[in-house]
C-alpha atoms as a PDB file:
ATOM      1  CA  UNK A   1     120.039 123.128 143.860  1.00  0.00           C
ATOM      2  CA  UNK A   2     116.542 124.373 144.605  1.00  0.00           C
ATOM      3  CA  UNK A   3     115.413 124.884 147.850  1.00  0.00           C
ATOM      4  CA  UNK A   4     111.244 124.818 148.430  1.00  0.00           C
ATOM      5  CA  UNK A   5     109.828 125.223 151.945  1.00  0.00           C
ATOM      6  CA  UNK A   6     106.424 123.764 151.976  1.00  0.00           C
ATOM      7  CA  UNK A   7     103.925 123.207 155.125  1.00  0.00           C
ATOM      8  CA  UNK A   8     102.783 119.647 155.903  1.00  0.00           C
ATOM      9  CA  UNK A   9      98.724 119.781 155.621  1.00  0.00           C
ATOM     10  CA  UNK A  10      96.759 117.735 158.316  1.00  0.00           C
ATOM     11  CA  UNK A  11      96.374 115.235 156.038  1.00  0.00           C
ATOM     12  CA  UNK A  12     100.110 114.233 155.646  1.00  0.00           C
ATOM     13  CA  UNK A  13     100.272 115.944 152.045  1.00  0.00           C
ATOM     14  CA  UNK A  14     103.010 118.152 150.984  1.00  0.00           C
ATOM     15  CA  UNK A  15     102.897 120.897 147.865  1.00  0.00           C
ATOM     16  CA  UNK A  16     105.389 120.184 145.322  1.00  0.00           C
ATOM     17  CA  UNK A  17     105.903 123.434 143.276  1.00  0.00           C
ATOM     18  CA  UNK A  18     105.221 123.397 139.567  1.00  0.00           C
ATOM     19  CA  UNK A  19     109.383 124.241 138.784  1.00  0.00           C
ATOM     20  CA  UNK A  20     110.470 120.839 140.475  1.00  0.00           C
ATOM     21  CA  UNK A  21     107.849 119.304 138.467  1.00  0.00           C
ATOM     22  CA  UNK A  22     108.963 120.284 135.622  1.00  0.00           C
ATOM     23  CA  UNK A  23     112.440 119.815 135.688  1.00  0.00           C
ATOM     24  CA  UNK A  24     111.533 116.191 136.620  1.00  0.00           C
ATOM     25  CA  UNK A  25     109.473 116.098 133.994  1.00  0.00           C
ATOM     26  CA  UNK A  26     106.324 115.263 135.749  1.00  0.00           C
ATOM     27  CA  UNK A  27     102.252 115.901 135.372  1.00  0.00           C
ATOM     28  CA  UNK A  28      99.494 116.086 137.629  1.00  0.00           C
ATOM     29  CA  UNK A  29      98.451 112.610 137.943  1.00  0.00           C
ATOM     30  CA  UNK A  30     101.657 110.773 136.926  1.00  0.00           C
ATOM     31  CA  UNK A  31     103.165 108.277 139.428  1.00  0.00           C
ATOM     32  CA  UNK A  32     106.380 108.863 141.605  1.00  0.00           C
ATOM     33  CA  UNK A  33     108.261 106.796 144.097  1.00  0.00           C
ATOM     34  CA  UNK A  34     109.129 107.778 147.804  1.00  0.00           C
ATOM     35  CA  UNK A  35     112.408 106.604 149.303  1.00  0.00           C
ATOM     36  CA  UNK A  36     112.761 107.110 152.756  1.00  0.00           C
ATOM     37  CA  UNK A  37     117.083 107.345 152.885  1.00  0.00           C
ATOM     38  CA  UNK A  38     117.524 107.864 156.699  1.00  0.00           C
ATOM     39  CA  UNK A  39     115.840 111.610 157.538  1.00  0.00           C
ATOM     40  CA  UNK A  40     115.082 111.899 154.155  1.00  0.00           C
ATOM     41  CA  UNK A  41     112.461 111.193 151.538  1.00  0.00           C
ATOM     42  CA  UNK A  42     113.560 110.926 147.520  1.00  0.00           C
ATOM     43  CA  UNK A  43     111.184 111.181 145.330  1.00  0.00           C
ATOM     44  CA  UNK A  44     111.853 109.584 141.877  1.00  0.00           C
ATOM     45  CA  UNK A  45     109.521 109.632 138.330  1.00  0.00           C
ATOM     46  CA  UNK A  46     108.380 106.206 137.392  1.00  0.00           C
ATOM     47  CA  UNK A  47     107.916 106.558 134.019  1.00  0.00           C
ATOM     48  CA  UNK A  48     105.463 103.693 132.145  1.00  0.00           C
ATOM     49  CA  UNK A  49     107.797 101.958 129.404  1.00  0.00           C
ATOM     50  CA  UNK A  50     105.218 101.706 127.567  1.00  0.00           C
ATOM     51  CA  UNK A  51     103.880 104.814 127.274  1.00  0.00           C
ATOM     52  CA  UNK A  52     107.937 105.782 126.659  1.00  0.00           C
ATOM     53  CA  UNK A  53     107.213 103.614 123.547  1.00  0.00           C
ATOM     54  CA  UNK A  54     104.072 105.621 122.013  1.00  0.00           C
ATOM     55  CA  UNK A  55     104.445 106.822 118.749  1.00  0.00           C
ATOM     56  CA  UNK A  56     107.935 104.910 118.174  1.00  0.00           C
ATOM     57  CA  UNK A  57     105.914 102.360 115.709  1.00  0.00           C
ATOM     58  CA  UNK A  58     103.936 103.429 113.225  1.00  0.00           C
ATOM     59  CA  UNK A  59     100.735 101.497 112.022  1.00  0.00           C
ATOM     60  CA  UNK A  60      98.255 102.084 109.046  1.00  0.00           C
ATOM     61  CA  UNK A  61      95.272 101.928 110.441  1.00  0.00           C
ATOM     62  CA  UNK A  62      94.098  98.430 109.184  1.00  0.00           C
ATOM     63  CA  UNK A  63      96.888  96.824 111.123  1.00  0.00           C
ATOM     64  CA  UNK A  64      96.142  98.946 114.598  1.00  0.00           C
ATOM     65  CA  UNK A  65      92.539  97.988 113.938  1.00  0.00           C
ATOM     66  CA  UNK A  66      93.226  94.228 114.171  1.00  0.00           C
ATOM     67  CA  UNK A  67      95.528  94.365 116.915  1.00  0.00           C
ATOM     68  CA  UNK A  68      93.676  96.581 119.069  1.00  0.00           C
ATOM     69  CA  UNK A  69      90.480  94.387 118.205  1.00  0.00           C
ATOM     70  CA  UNK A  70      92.517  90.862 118.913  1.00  0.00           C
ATOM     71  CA  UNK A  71      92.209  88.850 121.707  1.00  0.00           C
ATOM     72  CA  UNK A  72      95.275  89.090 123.373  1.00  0.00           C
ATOM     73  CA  UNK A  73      95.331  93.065 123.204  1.00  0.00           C
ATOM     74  CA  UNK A  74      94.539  93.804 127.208  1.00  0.00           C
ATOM     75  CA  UNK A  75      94.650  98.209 127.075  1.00  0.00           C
ATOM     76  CA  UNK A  76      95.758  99.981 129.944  1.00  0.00           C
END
């Protein structure tokens, strides 16, 4: 178990050190999700099944071509 002690800023942010992000799995930028469990707060990785999904298929790039020019194709 690792135990951080971090100093609330005056804007109601905390520092969460590099090691816990890591062994989460996290990046800067990525999305997490705060549980308040009584006088606690869990924070949990949402990870984007989607992007989970990249590079699972593989497309020439004719067939990525047309799909990403189709009309239903909506990028994120």
């Amino acid at each position: 178990m690792n135990i951080v002690y971090e100093k609330i800023k005056p804007t109601g942010e905390i520092r969460i050190p590099k090691s816990i992000l890591a062994k989460l799995g996290l990046k800067s930028g990525e999305k997490v999700r705060l549980k308040l469990t009584g006088k606690k707060v869990l924070i949990e990785p949402i990870k984007d099944p989607i992007k989970a999904l990249r590079g699972m298929l593989k497309l020439d790039k004719k067939t990525a071509k047309e799909i990403i020019e189709s009309p239903e194709f909506e990028p994120t």
